[in-house]
C-alpha atoms as a PDB file:
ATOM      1  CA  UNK A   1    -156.817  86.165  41.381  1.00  0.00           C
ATOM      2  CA  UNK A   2    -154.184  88.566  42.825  1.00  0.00           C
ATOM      3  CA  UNK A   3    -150.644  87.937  41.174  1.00  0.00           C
ATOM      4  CA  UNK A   4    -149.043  86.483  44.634  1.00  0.00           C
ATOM      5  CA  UNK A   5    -151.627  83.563  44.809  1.00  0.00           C
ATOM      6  CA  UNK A   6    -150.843  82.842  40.926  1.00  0.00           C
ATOM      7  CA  UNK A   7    -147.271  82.180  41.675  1.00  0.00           C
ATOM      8  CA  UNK A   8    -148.460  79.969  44.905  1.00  0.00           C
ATOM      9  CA  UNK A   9    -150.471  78.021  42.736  1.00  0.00           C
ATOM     10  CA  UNK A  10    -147.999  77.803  40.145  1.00  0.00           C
ATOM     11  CA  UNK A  11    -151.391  79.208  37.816  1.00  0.00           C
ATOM     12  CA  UNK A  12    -149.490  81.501  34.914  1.00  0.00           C
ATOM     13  CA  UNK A  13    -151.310  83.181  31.853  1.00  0.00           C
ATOM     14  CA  UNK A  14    -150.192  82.187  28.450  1.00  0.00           C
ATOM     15  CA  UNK A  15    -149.247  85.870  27.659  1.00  0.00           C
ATOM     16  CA  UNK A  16    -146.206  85.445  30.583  1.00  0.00           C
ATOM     17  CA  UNK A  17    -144.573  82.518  29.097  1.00  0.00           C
ATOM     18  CA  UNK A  18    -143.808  84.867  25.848  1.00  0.00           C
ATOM     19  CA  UNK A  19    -142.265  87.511  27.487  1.00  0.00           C
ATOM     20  CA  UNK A  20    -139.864  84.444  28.948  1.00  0.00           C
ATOM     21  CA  UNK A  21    -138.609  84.142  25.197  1.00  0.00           C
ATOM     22  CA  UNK A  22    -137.883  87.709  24.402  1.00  0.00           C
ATOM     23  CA  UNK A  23    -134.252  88.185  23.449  1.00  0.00           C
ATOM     24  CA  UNK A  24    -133.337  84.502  22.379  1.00  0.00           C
ATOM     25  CA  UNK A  25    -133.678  84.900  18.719  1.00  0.00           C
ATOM     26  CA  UNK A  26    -130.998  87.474  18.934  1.00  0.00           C
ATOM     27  CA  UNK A  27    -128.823  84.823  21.104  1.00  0.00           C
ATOM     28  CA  UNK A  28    -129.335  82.149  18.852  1.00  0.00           C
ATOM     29  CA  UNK A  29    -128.486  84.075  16.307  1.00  0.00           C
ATOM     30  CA  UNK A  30    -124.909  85.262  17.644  1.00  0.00           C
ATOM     31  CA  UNK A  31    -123.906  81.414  19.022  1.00  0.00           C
ATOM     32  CA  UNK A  32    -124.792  80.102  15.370  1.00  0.00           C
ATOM     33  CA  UNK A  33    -122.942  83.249  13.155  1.00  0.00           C
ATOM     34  CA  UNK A  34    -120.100  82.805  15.530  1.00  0.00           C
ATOM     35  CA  UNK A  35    -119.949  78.736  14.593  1.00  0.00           C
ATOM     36  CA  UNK A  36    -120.501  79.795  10.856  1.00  0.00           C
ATOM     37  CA  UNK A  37    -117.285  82.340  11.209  1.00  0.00           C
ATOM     38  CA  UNK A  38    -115.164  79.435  12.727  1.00  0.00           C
ATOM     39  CA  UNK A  39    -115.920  77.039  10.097  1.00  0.00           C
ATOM     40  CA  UNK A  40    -115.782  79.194   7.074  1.00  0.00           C
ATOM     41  CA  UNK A  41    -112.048  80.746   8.555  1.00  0.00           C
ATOM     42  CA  UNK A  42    -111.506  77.272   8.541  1.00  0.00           C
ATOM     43  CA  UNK A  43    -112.344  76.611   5.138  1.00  0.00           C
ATOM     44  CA  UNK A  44    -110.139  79.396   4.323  1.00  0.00           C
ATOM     45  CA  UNK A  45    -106.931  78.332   5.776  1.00  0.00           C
ATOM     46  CA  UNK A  46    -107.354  74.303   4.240  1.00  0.00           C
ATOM     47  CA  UNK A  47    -108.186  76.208   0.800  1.00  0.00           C
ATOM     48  CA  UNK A  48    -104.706  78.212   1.523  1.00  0.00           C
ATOM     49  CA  UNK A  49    -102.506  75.740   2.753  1.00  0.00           C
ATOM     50  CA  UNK A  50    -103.102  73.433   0.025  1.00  0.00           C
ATOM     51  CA  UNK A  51    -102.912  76.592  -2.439  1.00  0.00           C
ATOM     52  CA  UNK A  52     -99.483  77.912  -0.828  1.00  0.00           C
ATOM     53  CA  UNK A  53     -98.817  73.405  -0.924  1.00  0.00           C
ATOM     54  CA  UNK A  54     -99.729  72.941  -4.747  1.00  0.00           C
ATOM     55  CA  UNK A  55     -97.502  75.968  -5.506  1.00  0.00           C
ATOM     56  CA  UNK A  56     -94.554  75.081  -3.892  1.00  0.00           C
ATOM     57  CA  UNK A  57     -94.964  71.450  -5.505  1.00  0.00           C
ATOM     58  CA  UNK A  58     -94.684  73.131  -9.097  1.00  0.00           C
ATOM     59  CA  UNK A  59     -92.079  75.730  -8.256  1.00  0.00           C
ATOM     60  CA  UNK A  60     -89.747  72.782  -6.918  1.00  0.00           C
ATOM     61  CA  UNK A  61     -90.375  70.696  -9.638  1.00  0.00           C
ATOM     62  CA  UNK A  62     -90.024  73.738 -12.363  1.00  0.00           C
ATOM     63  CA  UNK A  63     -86.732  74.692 -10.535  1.00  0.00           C
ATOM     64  CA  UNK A  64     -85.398  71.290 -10.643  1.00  0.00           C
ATOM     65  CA  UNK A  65     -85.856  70.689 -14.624  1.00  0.00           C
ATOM     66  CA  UNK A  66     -84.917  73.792 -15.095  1.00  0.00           C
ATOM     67  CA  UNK A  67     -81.464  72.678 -13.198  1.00  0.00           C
ATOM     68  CA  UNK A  68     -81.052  69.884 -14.638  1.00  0.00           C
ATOM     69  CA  UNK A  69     -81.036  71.257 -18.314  1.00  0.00           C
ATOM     70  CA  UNK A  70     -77.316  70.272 -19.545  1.00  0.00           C
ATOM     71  CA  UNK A  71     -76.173  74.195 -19.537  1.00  0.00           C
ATOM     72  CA  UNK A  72     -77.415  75.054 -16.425  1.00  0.00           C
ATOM     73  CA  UNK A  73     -76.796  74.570 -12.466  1.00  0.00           C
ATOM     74  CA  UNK A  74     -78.777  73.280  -9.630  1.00  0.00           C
ATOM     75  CA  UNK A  75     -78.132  76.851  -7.934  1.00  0.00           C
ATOM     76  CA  UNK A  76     -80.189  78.623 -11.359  1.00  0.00           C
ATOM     77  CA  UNK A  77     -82.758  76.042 -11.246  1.00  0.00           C
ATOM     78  CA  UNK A  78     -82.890  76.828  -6.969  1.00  0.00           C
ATOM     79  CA  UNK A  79     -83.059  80.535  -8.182  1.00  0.00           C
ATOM     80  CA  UNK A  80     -85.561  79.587 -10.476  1.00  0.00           C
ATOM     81  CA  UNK A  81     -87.642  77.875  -8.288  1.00  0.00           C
ATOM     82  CA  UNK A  82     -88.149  81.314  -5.863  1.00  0.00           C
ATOM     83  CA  UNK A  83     -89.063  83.273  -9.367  1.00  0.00           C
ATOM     84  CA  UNK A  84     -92.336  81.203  -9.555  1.00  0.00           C
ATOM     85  CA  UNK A  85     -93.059  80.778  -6.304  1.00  0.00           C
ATOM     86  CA  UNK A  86     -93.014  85.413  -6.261  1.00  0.00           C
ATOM     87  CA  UNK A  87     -94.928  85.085  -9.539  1.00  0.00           C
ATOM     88  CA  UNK A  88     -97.846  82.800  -8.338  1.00  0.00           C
ATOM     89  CA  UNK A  89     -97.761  83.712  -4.810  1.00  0.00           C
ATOM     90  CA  UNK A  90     -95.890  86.765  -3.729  1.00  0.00           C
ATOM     91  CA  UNK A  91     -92.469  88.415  -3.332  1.00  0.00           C
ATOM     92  CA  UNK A  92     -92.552  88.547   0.672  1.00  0.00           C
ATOM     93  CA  UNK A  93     -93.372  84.850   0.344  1.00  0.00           C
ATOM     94  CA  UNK A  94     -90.402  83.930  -2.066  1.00  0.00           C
ATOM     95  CA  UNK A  95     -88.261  85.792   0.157  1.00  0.00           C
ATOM     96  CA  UNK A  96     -88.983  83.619   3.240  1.00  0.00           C
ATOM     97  CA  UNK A  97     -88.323  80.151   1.405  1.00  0.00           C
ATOM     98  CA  UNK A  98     -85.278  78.201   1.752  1.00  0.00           C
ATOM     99  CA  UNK A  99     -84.388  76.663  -0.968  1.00  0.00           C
ATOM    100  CA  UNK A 100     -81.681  73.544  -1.018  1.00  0.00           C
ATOM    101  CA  UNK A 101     -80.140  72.631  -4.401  1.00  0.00           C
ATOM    102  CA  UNK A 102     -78.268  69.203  -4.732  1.00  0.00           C
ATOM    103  CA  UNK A 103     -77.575  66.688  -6.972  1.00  0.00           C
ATOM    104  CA  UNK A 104     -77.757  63.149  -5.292  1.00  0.00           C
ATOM    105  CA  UNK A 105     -77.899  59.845  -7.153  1.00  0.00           C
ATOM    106  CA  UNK A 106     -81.056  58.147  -8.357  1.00  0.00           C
ATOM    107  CA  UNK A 107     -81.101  54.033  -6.891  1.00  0.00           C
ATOM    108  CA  UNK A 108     -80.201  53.482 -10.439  1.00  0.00           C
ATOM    109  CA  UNK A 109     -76.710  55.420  -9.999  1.00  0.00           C
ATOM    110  CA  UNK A 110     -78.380  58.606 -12.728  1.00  0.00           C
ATOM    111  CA  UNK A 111     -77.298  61.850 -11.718  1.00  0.00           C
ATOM    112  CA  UNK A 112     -80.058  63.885 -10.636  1.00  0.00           C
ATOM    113  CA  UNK A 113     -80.910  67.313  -9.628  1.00  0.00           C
ATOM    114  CA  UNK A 114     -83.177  67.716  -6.299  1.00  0.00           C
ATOM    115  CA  UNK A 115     -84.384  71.199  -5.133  1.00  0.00           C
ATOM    116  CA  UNK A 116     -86.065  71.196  -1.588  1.00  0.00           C
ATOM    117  CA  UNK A 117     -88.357  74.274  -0.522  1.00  0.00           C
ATOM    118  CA  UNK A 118     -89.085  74.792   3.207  1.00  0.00           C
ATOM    119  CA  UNK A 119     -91.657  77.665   3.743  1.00  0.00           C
ATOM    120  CA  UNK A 120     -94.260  79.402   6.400  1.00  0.00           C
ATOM    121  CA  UNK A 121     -97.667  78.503   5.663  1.00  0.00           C
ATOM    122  CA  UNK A 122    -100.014  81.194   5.817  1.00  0.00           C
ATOM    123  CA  UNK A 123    -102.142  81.189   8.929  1.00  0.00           C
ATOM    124  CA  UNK A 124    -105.823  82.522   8.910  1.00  0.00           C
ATOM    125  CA  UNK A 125    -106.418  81.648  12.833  1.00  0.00           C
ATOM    126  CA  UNK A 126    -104.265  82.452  14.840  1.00  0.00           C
ATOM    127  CA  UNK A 127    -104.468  80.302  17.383  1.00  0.00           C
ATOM    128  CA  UNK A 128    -102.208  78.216  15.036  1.00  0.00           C
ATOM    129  CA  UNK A 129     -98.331  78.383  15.638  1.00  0.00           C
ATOM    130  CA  UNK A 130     -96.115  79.235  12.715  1.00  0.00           C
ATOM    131  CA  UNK A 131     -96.607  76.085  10.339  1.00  0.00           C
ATOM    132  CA  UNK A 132     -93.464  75.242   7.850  1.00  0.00           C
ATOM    133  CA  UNK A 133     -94.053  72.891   4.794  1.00  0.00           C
ATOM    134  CA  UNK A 134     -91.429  71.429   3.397  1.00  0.00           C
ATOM    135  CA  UNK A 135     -91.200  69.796  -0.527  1.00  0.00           C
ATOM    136  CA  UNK A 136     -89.052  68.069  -3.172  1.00  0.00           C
ATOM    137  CA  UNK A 137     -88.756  68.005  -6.620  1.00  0.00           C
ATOM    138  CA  UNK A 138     -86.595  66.027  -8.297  1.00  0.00           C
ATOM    139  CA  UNK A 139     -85.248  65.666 -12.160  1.00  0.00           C
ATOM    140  CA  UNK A 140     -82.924  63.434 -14.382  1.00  0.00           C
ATOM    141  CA  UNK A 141     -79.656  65.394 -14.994  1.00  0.00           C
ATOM    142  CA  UNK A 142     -78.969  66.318 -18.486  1.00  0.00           C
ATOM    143  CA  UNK A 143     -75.628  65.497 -20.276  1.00  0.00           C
ATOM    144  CA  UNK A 144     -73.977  62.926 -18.034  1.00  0.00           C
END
């Protein structure tokens, strides 16, 4: 049967219906590897957000009992704070915090010393805008 009548009579052989197939595997392939890179960048950037999050936490915190010590200042323990934030995360990064010492009052009228760090996160995709994270740590004052 001539090829023209096959396609009238809708009458294929099994070897045609292969050749239909060719190419897909490398299709599939590229649609699912380009899902995989999307969710592991986005594993990435939780894992460093909450990295550059946990820091920050323990920097403040270090910076204000460090400030609060009786011979020291809530500036030092602000300084403080940016020397181990550049020590666990980097230099660059320690230069782009702000850093706000104070010393407000505790509900229970105790002196205490409060550092707040404000900071970019670090952004994997870029689609993102520039993220800023902002956290307290607090301490008893020393000596009054």
């Amino acid at each position: 049967m001539p090829a023209a009548q096959r396609v009238l009579l809708g009458v294929r052989r099994p070897y045609e219906d292969h050749r239909r197939d060719e190419g897909s595997g490398v299709v599939d392939f590229v649609l699912v590897t380009v899902l995989l890179l999307f969710l592991f960048l986005a594993v990435v950037q939780v894992g460093l957000v909450l990295h550059t999050r946990n820091v920050l936490v323990a920097a403040a915190a270090e910076g204000a009992r460090y400030g609060a010590n009786a011979d020291r200042t809530p500036e030092q323990g602000a300084a403080r704070t940016q020397e181990v934030v550049a020590d666990a995360l980097s230099a660059r990064t320690a230069d782009a915090l702000q850093v706000v010492p104070s010393t407000p009052l505790s509900p229970e009228g105790l002196q205490t010393v409060q550092i707040e760090v404000t900071s970019p996160l670090p952004v994997v995709l870029l689609p993102v805008g520039p993220l800023r994270i902002t956290v307290r740590g607090h301490a008893l004052r020393e000596g009054t």
